[in-house]
N, C-alpha and C. Protein backbone atom coordinates (compact mmCIF):
# COMPACT_ATOMS: atom_id res chain seq x y z
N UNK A 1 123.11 87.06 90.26
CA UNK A 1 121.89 87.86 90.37
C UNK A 1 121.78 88.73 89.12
N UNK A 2 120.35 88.78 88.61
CA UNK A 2 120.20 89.49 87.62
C UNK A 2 119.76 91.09 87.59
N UNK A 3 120.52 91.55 87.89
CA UNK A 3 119.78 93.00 88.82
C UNK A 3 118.97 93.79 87.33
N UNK A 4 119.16 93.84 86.10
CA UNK A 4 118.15 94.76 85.32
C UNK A 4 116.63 93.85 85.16
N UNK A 5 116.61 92.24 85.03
CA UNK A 5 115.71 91.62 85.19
C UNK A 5 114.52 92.20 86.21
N UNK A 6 115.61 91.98 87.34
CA UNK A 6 114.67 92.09 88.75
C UNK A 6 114.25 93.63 88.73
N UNK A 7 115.11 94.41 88.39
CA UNK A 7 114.13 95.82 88.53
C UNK A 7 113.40 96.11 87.36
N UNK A 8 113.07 95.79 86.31
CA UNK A 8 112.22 95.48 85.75
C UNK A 8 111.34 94.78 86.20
N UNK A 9 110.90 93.77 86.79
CA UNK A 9 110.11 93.34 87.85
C UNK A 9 109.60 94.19 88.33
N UNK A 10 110.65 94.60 88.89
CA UNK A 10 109.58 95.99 90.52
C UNK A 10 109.27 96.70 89.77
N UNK A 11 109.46 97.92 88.52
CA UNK A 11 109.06 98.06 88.16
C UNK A 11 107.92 97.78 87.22
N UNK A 12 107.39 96.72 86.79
CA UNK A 12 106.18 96.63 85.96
C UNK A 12 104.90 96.55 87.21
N UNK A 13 105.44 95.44 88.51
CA UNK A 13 104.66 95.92 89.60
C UNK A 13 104.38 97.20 90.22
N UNK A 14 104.89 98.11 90.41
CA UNK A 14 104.91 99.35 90.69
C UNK A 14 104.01 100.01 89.83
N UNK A 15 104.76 99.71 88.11
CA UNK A 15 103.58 100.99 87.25
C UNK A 15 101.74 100.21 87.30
N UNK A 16 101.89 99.29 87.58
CA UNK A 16 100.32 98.82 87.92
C UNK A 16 99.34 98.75 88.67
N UNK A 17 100.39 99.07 90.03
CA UNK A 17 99.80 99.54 90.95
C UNK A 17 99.95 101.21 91.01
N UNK A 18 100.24 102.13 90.33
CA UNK A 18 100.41 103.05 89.95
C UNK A 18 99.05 103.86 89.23
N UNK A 19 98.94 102.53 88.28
CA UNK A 19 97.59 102.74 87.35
C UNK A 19 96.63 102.15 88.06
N UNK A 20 96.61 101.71 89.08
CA UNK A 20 95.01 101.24 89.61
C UNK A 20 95.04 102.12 90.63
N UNK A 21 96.09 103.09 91.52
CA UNK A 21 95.91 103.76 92.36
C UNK A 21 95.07 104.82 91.45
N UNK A 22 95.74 105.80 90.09
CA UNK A 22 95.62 106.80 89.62
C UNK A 22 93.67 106.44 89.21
N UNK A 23 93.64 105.26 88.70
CA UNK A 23 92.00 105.48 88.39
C UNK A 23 90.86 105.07 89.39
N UNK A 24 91.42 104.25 90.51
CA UNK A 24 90.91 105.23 91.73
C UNK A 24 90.54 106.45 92.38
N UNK A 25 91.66 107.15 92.37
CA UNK A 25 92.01 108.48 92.42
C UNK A 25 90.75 109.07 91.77
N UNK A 26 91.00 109.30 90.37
CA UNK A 26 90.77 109.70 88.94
C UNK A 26 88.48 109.35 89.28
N UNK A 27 88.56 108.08 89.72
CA UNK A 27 87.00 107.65 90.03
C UNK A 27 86.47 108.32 91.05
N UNK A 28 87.55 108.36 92.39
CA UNK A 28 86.94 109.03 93.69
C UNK A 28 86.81 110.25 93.20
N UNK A 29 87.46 110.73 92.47
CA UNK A 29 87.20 112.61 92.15
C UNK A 29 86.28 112.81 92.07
N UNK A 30 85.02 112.05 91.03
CA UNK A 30 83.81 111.69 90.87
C UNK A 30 82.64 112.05 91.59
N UNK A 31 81.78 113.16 91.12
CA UNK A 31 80.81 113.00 91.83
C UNK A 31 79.31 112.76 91.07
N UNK A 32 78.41 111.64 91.58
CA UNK A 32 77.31 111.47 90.69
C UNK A 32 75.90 112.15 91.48
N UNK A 33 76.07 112.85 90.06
CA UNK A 33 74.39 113.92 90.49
C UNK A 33 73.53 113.22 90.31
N UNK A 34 72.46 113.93 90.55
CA UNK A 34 70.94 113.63 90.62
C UNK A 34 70.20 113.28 88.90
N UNK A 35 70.93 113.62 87.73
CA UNK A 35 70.42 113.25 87.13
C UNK A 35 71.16 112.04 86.10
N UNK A 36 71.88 111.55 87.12
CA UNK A 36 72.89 110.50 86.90
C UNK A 36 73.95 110.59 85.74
N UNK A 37 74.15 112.07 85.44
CA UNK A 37 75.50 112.23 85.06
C UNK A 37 77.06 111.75 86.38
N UNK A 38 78.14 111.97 85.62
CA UNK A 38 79.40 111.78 86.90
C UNK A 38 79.98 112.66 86.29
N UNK A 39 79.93 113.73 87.40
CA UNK A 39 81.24 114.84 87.63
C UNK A 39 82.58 114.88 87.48
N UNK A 40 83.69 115.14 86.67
CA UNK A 40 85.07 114.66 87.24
C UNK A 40 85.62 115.85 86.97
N UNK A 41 86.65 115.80 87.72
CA UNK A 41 87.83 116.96 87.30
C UNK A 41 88.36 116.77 85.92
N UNK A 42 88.58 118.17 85.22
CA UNK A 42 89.24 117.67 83.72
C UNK A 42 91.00 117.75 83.80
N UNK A 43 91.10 118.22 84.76
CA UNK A 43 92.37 118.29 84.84
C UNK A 43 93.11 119.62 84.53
N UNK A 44 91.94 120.42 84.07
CA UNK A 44 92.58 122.14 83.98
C UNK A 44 92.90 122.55 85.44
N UNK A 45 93.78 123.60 85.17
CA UNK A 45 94.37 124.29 86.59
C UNK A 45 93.55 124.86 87.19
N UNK A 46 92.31 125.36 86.97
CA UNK A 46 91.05 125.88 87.64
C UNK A 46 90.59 124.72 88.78
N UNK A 47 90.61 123.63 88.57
CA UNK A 47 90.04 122.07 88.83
C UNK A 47 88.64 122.52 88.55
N UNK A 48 88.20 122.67 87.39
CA UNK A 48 87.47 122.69 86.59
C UNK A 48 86.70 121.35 86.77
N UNK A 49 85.73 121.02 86.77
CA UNK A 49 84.46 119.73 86.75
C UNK A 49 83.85 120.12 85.37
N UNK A 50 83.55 118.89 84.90
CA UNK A 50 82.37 118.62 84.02
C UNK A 50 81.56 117.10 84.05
N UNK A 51 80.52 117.14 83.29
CA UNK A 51 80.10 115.45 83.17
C UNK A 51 81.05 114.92 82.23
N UNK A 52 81.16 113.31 82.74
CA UNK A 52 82.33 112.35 81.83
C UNK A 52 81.92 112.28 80.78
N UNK A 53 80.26 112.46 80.24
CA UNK A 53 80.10 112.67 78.76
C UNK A 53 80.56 113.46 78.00
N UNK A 54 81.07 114.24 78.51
CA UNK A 54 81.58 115.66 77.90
C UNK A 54 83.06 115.74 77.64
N UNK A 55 83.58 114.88 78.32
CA UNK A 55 85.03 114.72 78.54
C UNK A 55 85.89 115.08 76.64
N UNK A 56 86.79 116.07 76.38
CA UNK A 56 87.20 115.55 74.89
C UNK A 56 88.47 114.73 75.45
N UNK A 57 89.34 114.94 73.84
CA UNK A 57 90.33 114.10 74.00
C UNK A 57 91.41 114.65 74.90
N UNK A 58 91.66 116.00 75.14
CA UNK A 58 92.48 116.29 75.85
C UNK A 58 92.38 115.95 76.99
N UNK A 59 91.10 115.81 77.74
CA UNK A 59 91.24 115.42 79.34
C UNK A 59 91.89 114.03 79.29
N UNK A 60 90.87 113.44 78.53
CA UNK A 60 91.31 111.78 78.12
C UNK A 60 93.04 111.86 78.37
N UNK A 61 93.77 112.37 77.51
CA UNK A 61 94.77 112.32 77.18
C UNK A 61 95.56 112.84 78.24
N UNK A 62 95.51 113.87 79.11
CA UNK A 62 95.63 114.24 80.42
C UNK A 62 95.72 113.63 81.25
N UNK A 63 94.68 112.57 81.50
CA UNK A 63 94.70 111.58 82.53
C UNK A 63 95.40 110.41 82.11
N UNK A 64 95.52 110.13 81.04
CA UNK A 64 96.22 108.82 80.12
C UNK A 64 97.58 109.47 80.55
N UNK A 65 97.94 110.63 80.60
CA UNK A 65 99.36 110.64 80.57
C UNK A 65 99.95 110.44 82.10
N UNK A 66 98.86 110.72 83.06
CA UNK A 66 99.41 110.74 84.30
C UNK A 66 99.23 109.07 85.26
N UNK A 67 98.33 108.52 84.40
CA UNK A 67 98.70 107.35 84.42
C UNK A 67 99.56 106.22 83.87
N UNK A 68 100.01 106.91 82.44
CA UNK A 68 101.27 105.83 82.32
C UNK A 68 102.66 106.52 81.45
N UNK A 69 102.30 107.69 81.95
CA UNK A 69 103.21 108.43 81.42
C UNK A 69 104.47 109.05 82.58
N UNK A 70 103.71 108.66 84.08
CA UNK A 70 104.75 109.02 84.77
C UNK A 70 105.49 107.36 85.03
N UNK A 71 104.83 105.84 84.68
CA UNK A 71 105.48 105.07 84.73
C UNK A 71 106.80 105.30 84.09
N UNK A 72 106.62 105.41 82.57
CA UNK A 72 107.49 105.63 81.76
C UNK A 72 108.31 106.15 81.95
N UNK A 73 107.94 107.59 81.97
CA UNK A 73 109.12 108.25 82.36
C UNK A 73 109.82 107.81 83.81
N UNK A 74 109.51 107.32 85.12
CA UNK A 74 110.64 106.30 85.72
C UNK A 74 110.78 105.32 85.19
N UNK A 75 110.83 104.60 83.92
CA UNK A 75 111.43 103.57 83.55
C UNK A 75 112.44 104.06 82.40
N UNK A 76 112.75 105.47 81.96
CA UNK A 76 113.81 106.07 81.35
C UNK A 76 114.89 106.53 81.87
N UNK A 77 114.43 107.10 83.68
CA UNK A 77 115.22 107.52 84.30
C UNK A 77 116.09 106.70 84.71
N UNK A 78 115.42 105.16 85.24
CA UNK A 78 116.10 104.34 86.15
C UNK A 78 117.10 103.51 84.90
N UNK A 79 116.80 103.44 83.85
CA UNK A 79 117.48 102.75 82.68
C UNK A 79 118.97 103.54 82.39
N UNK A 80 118.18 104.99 82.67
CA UNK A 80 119.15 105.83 82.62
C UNK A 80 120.77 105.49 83.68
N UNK A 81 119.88 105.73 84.82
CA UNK A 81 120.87 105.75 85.79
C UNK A 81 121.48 104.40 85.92
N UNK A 82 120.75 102.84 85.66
CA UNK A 82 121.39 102.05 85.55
C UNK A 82 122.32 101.99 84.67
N UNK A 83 122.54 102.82 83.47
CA UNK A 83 123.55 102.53 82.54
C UNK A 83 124.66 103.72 82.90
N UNK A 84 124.37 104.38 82.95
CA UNK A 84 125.57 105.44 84.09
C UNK A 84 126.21 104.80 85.05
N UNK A 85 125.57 103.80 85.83
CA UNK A 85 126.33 103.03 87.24
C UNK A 85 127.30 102.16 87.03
N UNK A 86 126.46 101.17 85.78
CA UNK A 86 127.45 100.46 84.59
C UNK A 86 128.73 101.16 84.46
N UNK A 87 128.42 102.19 83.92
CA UNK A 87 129.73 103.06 82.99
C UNK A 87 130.70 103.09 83.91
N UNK A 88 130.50 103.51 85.04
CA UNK A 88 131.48 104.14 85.69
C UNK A 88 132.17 103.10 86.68
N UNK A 89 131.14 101.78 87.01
CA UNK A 89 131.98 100.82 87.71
C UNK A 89 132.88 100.12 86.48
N UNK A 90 132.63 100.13 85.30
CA UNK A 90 133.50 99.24 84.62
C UNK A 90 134.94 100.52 84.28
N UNK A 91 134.64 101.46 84.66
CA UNK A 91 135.81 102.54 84.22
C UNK A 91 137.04 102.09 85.29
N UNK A 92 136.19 101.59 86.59
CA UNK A 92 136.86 101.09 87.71
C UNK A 92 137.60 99.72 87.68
N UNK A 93 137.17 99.33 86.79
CA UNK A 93 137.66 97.65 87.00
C UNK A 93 139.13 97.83 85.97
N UNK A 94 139.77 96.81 86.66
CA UNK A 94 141.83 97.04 85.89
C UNK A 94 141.80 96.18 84.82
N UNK A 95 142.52 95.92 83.81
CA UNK A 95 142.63 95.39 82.60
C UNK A 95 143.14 94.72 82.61
């Protein structure tokens, strides 16, 4: 069995369904007015709204990060901890 293969697997499934939950999310926040602008949260701590025309790069970048930036970062952690689990079972094995 190839166990870093396969969780790599679950993981690339996971961060994709991750990113289609988040711009879901990110869409339902959405609200479209009457003069057919769309409302969204920018992501300031106020939960601040504006129209998506208005959006700069920081919201952009805000939401870019919480969509594949929390993949990432569990795919550092778990790399992490897989190579720690490594370490310490082979510290175990006799010579």
């Amino acid at each position: 069995m190839n166990w870093p293969r396969g969780l790599f697997r679950v993981w690339v499934v996971a961060s994709v369904l991750w990113a289609i939950g988040y711009a879901g999310y990110f869409w339902h926040s959405c609200s479209l007015q009457s003069d057919g602008d769309h409302w969204c949260l920018t992501g300031e701590l106020n939960d601040r709204i504006e129209p998506l025309r208005y959006f700069g790069w920081r919201q952009y970048l805000y939401h870019l990060g919480w969509a594949f930036g929390v993949p990432l970062l569990v795919l550092l952690i778990g790399s992490a901890t897989y190579a720690a689990l490594q370490w310490i079972v082979i510290g175990f094995r006799s010579k």
